[in-house]
C-alpha atoms as a PDB file:
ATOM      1  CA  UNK A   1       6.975 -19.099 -13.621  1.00  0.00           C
ATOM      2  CA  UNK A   2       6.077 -15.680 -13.005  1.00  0.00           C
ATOM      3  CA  UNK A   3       9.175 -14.904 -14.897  1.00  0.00           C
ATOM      4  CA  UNK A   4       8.215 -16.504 -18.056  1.00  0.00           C
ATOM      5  CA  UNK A   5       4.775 -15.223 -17.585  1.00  0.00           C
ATOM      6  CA  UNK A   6       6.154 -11.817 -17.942  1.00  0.00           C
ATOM      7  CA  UNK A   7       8.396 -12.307 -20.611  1.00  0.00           C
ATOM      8  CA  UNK A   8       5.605 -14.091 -23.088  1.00  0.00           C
ATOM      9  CA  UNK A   9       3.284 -10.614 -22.041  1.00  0.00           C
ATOM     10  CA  UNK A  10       5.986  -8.017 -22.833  1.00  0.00           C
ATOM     11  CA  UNK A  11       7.033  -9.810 -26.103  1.00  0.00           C
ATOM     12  CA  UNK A  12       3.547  -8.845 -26.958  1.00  0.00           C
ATOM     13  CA  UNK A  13       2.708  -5.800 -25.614  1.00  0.00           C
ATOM     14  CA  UNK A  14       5.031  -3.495 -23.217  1.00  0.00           C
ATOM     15  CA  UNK A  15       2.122  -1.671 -22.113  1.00  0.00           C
ATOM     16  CA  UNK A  16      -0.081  -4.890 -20.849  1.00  0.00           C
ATOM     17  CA  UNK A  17       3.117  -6.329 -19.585  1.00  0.00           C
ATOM     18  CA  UNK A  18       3.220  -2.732 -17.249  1.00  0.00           C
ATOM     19  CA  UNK A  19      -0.591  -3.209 -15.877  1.00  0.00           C
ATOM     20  CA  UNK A  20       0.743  -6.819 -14.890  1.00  0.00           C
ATOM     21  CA  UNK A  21       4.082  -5.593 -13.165  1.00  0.00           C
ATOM     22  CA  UNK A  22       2.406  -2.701 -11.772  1.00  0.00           C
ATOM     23  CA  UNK A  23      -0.660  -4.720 -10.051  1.00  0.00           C
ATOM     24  CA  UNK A  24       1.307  -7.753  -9.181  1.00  0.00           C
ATOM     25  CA  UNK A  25       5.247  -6.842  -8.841  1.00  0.00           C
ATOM     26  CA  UNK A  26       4.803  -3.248  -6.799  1.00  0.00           C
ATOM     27  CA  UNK A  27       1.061  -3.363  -5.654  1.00  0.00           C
ATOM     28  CA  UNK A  28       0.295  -6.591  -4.306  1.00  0.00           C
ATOM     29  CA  UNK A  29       3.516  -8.237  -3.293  1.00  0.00           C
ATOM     30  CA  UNK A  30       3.429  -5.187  -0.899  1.00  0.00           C
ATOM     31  CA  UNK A  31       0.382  -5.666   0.943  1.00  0.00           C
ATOM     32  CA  UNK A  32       1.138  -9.031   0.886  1.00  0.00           C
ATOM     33  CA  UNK A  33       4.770  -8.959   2.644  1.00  0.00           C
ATOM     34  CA  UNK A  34       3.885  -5.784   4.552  1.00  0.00           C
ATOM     35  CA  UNK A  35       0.418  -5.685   5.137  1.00  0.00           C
ATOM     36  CA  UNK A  36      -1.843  -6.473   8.085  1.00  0.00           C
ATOM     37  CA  UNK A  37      -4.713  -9.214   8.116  1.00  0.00           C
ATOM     38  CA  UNK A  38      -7.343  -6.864   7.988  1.00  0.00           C
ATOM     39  CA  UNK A  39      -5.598  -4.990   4.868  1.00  0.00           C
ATOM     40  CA  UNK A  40      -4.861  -8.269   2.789  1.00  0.00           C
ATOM     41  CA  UNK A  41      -8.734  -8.802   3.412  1.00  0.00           C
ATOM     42  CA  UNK A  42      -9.750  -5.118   2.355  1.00  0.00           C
ATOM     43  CA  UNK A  43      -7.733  -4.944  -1.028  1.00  0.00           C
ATOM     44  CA  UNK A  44      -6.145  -8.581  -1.821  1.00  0.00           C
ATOM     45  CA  UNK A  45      -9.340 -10.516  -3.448  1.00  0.00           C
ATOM     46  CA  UNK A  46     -10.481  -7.191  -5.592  1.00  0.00           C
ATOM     47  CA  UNK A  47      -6.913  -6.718  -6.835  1.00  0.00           C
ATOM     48  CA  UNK A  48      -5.855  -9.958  -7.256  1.00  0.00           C
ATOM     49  CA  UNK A  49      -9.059 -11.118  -9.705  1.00  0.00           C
ATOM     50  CA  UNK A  50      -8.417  -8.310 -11.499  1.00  0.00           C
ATOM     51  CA  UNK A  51     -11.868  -6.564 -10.064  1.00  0.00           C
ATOM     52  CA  UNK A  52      -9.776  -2.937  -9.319  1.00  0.00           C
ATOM     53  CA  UNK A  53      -6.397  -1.653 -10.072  1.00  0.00           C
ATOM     54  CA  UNK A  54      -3.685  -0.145  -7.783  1.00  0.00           C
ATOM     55  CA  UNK A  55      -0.939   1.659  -8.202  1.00  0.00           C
ATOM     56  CA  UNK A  56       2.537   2.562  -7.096  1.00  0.00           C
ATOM     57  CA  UNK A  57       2.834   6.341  -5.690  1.00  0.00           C
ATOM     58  CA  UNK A  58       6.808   6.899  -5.161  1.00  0.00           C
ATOM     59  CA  UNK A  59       7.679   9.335  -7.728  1.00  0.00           C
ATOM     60  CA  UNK A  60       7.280  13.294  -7.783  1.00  0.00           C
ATOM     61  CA  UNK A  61       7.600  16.333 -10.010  1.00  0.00           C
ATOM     62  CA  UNK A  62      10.915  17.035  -8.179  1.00  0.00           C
ATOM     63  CA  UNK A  63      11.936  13.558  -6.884  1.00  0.00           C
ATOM     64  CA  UNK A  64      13.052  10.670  -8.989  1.00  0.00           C
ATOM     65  CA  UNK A  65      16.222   8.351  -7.806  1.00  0.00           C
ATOM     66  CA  UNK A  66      16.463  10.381  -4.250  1.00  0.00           C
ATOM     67  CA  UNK A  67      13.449   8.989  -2.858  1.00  0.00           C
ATOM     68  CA  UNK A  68      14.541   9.663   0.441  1.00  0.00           C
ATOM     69  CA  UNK A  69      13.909  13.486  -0.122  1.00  0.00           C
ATOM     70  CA  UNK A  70      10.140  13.456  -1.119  1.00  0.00           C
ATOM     71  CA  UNK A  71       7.851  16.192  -0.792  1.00  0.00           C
ATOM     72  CA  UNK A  72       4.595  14.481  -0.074  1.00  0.00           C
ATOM     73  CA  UNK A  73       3.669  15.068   3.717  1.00  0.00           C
ATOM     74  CA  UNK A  74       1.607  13.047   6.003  1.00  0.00           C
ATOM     75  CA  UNK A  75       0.698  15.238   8.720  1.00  0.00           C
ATOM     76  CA  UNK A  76      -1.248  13.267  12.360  1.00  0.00           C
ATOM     77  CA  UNK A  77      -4.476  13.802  13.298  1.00  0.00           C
ATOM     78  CA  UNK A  78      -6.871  12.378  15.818  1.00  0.00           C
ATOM     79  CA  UNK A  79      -7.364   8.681  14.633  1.00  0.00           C
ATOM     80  CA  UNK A  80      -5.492   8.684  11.314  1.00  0.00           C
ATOM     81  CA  UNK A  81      -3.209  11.409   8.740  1.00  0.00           C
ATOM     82  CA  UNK A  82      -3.738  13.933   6.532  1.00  0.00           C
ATOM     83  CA  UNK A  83      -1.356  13.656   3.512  1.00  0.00           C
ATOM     84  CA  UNK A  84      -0.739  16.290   0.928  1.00  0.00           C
ATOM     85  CA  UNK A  85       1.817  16.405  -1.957  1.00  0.00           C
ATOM     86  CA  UNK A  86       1.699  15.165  -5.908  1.00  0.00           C
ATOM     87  CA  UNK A  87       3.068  12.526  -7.602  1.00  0.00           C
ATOM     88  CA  UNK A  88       3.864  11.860 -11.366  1.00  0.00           C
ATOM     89  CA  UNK A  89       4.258   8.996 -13.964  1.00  0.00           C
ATOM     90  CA  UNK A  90       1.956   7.022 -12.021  1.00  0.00           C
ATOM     91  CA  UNK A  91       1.521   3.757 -13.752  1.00  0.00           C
ATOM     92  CA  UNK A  92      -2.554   3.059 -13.689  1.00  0.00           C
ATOM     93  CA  UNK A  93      -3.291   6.507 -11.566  1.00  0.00           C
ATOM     94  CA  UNK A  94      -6.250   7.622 -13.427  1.00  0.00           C
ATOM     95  CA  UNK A  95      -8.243   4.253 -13.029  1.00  0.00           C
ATOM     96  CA  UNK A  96      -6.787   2.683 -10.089  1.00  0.00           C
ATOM     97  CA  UNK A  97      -9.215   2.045  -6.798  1.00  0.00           C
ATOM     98  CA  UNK A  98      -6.177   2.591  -4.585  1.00  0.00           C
ATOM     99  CA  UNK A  99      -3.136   4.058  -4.158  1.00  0.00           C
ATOM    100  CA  UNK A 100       0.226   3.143  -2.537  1.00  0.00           C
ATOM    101  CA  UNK A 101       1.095   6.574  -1.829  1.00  0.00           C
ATOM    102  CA  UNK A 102       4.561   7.334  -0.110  1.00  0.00           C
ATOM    103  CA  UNK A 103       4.774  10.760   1.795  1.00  0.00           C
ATOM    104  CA  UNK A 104       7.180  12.187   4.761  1.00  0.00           C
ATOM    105  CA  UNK A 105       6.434  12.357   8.169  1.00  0.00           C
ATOM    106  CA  UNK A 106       9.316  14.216   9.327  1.00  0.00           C
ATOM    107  CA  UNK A 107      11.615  15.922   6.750  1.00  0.00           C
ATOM    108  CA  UNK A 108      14.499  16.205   9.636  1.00  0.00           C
ATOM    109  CA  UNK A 109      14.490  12.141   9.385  1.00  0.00           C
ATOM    110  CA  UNK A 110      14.966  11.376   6.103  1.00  0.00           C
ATOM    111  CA  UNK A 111      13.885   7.964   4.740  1.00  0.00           C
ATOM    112  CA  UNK A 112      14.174   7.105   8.689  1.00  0.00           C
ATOM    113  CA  UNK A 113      10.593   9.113   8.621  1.00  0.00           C
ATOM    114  CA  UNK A 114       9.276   7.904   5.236  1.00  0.00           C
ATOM    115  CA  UNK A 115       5.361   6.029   5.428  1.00  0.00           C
ATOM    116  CA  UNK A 116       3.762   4.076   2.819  1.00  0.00           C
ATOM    117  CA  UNK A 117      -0.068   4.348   2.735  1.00  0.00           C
ATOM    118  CA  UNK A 118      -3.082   2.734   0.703  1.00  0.00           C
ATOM    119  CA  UNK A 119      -5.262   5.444   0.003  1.00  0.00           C
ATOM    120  CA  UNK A 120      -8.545   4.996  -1.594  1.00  0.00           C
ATOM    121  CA  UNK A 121      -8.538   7.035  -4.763  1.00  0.00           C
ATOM    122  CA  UNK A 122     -12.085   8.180  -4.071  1.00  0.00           C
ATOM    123  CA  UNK A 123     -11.223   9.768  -0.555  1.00  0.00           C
ATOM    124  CA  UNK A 124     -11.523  13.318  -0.640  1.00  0.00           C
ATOM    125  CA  UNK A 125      -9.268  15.518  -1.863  1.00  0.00           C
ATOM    126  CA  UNK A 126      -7.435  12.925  -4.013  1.00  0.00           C
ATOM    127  CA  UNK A 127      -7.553  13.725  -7.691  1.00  0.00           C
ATOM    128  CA  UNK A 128      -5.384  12.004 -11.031  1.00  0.00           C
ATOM    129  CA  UNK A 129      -4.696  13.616 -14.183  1.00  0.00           C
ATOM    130  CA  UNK A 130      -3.398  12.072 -17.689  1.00  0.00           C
ATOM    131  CA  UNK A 131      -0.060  12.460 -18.761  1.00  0.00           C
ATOM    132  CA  UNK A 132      -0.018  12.587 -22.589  1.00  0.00           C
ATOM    133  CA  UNK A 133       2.286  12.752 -25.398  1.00  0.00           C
ATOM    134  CA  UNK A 134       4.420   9.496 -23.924  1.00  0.00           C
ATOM    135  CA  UNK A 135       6.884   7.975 -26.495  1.00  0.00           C
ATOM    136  CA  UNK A 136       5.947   4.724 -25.962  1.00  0.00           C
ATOM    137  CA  UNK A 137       3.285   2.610 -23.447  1.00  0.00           C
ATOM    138  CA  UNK A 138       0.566   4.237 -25.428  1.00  0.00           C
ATOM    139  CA  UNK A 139      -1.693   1.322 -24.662  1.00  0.00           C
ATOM    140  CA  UNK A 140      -1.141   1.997 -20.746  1.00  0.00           C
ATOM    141  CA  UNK A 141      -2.236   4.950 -18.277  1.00  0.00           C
ATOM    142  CA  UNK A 142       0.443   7.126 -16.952  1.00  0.00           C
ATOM    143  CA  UNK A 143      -1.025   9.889 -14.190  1.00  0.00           C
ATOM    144  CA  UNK A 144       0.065  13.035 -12.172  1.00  0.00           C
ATOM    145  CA  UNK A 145      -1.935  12.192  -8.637  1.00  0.00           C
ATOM    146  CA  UNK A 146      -2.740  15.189  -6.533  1.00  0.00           C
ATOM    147  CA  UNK A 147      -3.446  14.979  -2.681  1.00  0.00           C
ATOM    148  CA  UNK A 148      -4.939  17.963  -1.088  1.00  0.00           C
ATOM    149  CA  UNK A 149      -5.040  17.271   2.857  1.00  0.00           C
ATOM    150  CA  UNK A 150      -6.666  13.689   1.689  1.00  0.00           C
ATOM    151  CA  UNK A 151      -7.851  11.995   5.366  1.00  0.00           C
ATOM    152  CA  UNK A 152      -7.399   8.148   6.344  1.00  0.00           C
ATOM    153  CA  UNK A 153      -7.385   5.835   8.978  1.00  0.00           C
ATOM    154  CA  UNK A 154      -4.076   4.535  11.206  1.00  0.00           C
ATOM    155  CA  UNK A 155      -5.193   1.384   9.682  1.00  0.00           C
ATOM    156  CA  UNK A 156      -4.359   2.807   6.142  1.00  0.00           C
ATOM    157  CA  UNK A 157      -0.563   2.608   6.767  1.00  0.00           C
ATOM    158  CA  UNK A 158       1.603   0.005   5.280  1.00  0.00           C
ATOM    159  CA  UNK A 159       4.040  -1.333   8.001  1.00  0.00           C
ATOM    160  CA  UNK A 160       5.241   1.287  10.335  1.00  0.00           C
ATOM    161  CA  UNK A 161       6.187   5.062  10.231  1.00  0.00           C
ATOM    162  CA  UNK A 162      10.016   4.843   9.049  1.00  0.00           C
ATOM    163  CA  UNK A 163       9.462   1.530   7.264  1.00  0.00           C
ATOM    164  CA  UNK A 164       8.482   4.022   4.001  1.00  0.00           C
ATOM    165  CA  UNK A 165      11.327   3.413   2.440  1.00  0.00           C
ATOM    166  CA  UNK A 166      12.041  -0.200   2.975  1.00  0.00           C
ATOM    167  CA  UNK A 167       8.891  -0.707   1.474  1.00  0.00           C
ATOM    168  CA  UNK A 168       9.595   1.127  -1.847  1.00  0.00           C
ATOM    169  CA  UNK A 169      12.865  -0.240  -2.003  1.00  0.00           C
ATOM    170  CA  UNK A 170      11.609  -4.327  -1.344  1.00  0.00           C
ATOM    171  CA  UNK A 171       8.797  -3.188  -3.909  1.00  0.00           C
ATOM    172  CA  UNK A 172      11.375  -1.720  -6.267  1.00  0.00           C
ATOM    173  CA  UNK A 173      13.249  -5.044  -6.374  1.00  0.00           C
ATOM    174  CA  UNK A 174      10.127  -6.972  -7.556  1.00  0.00           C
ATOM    175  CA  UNK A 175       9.497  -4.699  -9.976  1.00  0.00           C
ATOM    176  CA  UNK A 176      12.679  -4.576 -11.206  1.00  0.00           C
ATOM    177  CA  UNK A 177      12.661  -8.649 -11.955  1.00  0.00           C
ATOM    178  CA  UNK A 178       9.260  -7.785 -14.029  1.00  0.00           C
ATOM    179  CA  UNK A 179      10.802  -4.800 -15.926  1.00  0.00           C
ATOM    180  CA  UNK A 180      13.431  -7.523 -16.986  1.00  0.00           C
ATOM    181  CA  UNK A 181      11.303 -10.330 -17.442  1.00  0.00           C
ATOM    182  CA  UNK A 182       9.155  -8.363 -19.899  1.00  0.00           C
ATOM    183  CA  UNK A 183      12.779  -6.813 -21.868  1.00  0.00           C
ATOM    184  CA  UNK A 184      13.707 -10.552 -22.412  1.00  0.00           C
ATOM    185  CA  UNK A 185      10.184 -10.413 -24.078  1.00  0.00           C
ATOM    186  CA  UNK A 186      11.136  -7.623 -26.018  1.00  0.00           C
ATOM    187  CA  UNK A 187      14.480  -9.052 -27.104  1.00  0.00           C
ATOM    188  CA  UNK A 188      12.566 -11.825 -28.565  1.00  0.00           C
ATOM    189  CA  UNK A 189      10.257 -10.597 -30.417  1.00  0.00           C
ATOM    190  CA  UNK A 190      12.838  -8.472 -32.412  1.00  0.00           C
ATOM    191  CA  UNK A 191      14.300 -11.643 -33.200  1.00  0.00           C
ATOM    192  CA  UNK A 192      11.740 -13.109 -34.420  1.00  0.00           C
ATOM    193  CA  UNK A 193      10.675  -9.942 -36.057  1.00  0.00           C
ATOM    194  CA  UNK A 194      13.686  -9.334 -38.173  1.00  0.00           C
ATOM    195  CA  UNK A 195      14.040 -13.193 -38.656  1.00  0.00           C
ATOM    196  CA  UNK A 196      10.496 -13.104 -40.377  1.00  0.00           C
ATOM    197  CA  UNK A 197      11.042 -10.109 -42.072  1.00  0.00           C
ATOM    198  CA  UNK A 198      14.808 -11.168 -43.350  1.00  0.00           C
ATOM    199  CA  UNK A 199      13.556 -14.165 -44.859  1.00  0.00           C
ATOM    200  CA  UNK A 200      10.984 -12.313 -46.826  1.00  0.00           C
ATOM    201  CA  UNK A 201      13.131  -9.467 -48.032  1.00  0.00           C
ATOM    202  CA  UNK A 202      14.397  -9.539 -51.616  1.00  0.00           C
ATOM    203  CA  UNK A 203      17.533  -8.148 -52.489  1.00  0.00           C
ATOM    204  CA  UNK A 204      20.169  -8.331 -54.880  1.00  0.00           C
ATOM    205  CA  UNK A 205      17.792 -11.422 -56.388  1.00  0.00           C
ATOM    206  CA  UNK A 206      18.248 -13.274 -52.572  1.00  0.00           C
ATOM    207  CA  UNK A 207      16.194 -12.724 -49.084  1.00  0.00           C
ATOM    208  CA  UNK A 208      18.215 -10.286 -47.061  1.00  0.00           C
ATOM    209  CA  UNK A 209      18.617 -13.335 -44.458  1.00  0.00           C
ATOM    210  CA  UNK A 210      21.585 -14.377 -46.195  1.00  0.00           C
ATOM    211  CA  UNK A 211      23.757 -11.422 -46.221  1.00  0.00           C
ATOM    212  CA  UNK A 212      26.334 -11.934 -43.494  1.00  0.00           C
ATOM    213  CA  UNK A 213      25.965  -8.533 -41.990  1.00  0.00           C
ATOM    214  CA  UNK A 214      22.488  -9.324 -41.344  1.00  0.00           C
ATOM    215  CA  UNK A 215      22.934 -12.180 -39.957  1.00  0.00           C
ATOM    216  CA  UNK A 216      25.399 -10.667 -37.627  1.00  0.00           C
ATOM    217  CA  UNK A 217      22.780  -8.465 -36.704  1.00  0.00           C
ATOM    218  CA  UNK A 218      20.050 -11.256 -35.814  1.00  0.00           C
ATOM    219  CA  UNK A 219      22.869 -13.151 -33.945  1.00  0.00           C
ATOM    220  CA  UNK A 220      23.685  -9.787 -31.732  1.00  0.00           C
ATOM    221  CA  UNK A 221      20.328  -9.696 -30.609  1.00  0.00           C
ATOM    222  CA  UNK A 222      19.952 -13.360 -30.203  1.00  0.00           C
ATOM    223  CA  UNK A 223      23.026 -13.251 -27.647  1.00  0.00           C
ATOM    224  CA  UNK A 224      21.037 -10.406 -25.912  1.00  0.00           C
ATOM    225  CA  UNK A 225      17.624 -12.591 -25.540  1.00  0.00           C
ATOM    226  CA  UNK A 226      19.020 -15.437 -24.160  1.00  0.00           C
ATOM    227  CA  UNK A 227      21.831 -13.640 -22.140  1.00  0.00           C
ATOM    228  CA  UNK A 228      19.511 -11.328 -20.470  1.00  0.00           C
ATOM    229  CA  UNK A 229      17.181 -14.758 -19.881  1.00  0.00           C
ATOM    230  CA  UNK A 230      19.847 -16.152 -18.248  1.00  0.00           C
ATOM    231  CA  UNK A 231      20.116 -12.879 -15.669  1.00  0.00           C
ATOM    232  CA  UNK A 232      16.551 -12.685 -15.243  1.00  0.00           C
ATOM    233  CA  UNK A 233      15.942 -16.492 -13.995  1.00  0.00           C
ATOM    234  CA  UNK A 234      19.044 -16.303 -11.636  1.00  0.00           C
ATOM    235  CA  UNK A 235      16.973 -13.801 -10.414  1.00  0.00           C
ATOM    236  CA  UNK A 236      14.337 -15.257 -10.414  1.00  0.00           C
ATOM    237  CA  UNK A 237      16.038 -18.181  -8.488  1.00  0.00           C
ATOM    238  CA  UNK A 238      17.383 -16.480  -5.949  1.00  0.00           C
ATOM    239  CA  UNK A 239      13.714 -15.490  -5.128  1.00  0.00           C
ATOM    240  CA  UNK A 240      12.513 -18.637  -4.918  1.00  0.00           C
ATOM    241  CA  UNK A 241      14.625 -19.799  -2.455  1.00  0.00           C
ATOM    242  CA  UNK A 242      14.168 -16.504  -0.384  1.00  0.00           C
ATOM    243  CA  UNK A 243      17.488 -15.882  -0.884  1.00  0.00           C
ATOM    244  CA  UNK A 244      19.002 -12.264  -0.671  1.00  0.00           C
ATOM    245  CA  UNK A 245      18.599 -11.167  -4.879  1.00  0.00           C
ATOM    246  CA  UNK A 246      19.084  -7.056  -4.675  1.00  0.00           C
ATOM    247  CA  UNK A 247      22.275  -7.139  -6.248  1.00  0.00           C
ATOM    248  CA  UNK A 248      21.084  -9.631  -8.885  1.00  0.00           C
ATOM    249  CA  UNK A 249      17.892  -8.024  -9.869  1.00  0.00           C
ATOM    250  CA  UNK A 250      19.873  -5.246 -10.523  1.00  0.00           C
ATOM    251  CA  UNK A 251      22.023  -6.760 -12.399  1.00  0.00           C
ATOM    252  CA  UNK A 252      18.924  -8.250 -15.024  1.00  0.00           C
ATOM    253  CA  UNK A 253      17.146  -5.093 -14.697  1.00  0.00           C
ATOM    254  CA  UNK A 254      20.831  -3.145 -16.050  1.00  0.00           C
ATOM    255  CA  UNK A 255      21.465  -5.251 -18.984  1.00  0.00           C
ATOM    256  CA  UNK A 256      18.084  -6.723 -20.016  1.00  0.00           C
ATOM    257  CA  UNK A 257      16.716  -3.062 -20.222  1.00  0.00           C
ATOM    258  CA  UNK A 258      19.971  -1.658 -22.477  1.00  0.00           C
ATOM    259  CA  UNK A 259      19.586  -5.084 -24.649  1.00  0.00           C
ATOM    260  CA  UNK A 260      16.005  -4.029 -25.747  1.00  0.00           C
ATOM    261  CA  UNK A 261      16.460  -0.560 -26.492  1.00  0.00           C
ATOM    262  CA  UNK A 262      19.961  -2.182 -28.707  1.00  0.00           C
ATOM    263  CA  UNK A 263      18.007  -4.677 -30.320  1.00  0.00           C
ATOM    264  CA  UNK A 264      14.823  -2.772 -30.969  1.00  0.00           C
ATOM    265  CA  UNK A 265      17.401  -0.527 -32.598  1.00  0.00           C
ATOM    266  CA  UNK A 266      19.021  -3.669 -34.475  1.00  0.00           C
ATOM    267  CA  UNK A 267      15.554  -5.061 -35.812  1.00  0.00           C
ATOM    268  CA  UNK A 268      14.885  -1.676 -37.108  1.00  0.00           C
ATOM    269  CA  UNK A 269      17.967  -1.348 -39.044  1.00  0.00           C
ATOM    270  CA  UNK A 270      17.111  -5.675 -40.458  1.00  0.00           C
ATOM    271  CA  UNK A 271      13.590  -3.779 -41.540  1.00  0.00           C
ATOM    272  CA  UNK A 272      15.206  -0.508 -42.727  1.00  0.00           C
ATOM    273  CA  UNK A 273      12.862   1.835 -44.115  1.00  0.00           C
ATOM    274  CA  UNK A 274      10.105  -0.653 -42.969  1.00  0.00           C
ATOM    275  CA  UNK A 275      11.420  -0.300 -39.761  1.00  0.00           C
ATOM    276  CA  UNK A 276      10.945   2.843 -39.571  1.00  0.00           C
ATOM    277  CA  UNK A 277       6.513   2.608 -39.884  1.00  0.00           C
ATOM    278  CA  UNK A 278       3.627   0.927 -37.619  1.00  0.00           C
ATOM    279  CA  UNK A 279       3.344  -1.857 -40.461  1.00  0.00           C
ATOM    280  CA  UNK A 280       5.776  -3.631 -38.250  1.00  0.00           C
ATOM    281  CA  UNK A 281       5.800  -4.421 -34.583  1.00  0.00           C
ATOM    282  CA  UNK A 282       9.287  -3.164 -34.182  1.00  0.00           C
ATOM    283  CA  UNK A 283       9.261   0.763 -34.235  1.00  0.00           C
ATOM    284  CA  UNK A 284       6.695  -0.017 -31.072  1.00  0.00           C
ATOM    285  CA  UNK A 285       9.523  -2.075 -29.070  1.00  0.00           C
ATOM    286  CA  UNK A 286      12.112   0.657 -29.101  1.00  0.00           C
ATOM    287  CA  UNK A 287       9.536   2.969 -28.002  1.00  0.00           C
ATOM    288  CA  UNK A 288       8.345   0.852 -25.454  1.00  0.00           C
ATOM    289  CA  UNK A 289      11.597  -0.113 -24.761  1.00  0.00           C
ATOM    290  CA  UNK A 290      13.150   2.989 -23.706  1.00  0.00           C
ATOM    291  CA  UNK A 291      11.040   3.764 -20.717  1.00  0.00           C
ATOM    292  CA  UNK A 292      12.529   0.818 -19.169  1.00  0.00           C
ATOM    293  CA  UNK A 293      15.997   2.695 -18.457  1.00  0.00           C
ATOM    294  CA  UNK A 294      14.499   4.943 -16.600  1.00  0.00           C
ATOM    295  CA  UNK A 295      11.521   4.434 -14.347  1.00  0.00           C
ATOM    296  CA  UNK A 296      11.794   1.486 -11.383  1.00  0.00           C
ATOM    297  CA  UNK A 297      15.287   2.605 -11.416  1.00  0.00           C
ATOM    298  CA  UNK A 298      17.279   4.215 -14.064  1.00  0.00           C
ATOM    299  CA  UNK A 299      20.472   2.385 -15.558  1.00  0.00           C
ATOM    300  CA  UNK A 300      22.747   4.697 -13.701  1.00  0.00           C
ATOM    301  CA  UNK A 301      21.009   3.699 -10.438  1.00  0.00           C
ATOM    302  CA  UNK A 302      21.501   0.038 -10.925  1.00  0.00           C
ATOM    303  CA  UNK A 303      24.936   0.610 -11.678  1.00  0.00           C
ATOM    304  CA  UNK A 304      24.955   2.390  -8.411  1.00  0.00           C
ATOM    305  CA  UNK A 305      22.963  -0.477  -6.568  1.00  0.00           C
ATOM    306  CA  UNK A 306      26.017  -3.578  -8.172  1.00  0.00           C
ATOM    307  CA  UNK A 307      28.935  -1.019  -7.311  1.00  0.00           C
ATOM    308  CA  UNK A 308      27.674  -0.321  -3.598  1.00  0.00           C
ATOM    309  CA  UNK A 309      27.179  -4.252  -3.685  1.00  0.00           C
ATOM    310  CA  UNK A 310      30.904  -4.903  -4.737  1.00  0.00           C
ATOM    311  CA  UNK A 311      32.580  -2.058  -3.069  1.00  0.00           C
ATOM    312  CA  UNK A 312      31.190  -1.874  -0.107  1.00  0.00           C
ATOM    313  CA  UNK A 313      30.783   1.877  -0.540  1.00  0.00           C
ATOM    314  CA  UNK A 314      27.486   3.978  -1.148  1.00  0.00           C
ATOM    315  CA  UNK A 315      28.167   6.425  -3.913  1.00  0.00           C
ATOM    316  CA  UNK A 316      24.980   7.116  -3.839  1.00  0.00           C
ATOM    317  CA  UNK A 317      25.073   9.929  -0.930  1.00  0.00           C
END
């Protein structure tokens, strides 16, 4: 359900469809699986009615894929930690009430020494700045977060020290299924873009629909919809019976994400100059779609993630 939720929402707007994965898929499926009574009670009701906003602190000016090497520091103190560092393209940074904020607590360990924390983005020290310029997900908030020796409690720790990255990475998997969800989305409303639009179209004395090349070009990205469907609800599946889905998510997130940036690129070329201008919806799905190759995992990590899965080998160290 959540599935088809996500795919109706990013069909009509990628940058909606990103408040939705980032508050439900990364934010509160975490506290949820990971958090204690008392934190599920603190943020849960707020965030789940839609009262405050959270979002997902992982990424940094010098760490992308190797999230095992970040930079953020959470240093101990007497009854809680002190956590310093910055993060960037922060999905919902500038407005949300909390922060899952991931940060080292000993470099020599790794991800073995990798904590997740929520941090309340009105603690001092903690401050959010826009990112602008984006190509795409104009209609969302993207955010550099800066922590300056920001204070909390024990209590604010997700899990365990050295469960950081377990965290990120069981987070990173939900998200991924809502990145894919919301690129079948995508995929289908270039269809039905260029399907509209092809119909419409006079040339030659005839609606463009009925060139054969054209409709080779609706059919390509027809394939990719209900291919990438297919993916995304075998995923989706696999979830629902609690059954292990890494490899499969990864799989949906790969080729759902490349199938929207191809047929955002196809439904441009069915609207050619047209295409090319805001009159039509589709010069905002390749922007929109682009981002999706690259942030909860770029294409070249989930080909990592299904080759590690099949080989047996990490070629990611």
């Amino acid at each position: 359900t959540y599935g088809i939720v996500v795919e109706e929402v990013g069909r009509g707007d990628s940058a909606m469809r990103t408040v939705i994965s980032v508050q439900t898929s990364l934010v509160c499926s975490s506290i949820l699986k990971f958090g204690t009574e008392e934190q599920k009670q603190k943020w849960l009701p707020a965030l789940c009615s839609g009262e405050a906003l959270g979002c997902f602190g992982l990424t940094e000016p010098n760490t992308g894929s190797d999230a095992a090497n970040l930079s953020t520091r959470a240093k101990k103190i007497d009854g809680g930690w002190s956590i310093s560092g910055q993060k960037q393209w922060i999905s919902m940074g500038n407005f949300a009430k909390v922060a899952m904020i991931f940060a080292q607590t000993d470099p020599e360990l790794k991800h073995k020494g990798l904590a997740c924390f929520l941090v309340p983005t009105d603690n001092d020290g903690f401050s959010s700045s826009e990112i602008h310029g984006k190509l795409g997900l104009r209609g969302s908030d993207t955010a550099e977060l800066s922590l300056d020796a920001v204070e909390v409690g024990d209590d604010a720790m997700l899990g365990q020290v050295g469960e950081g990255f377990k965290v990120a990475m069981t987070s990173l998997d939900s998200g991924r299924f809502s990145v894919a969800s919301g690129c079948v989305g995508i995929c289908r409303g270039c269809v039905e873009a260029s399907v509209a639009y092809s119909k419409e179209r006079i040339q030659f004395d005839r609606p463009i629909a009925s060139f054969q090349l054209v409709q080779a070009m609706i059919a390509d990205m027809v394939v990719d919809t209900d291919a990438g469907r297919s993916l995304v609800w075998r995923a989706g599946w696999l979830k629902d019976m609690k059954r292990p889905n890494t490899t499969e998510t990864s799989v949906a997130k790969l080729f759902t994400t490349e199938a929207a940036v191809r047929s955002a690129n196809t439904a441009i070329q069915v609207h050619g100059g047209s295409g090319y201008v805001d009159d039509y919806p589709v010069e905002r799905y390749l922007r929109d779609a682009r981002v999706t190759t690259l942030y909860e995992g770029t294409s070249q990590i989930q080909k990592l993630i299904i080759g590690r899965a099949y080989t047996g080998i990490n070629a990611m160290t």
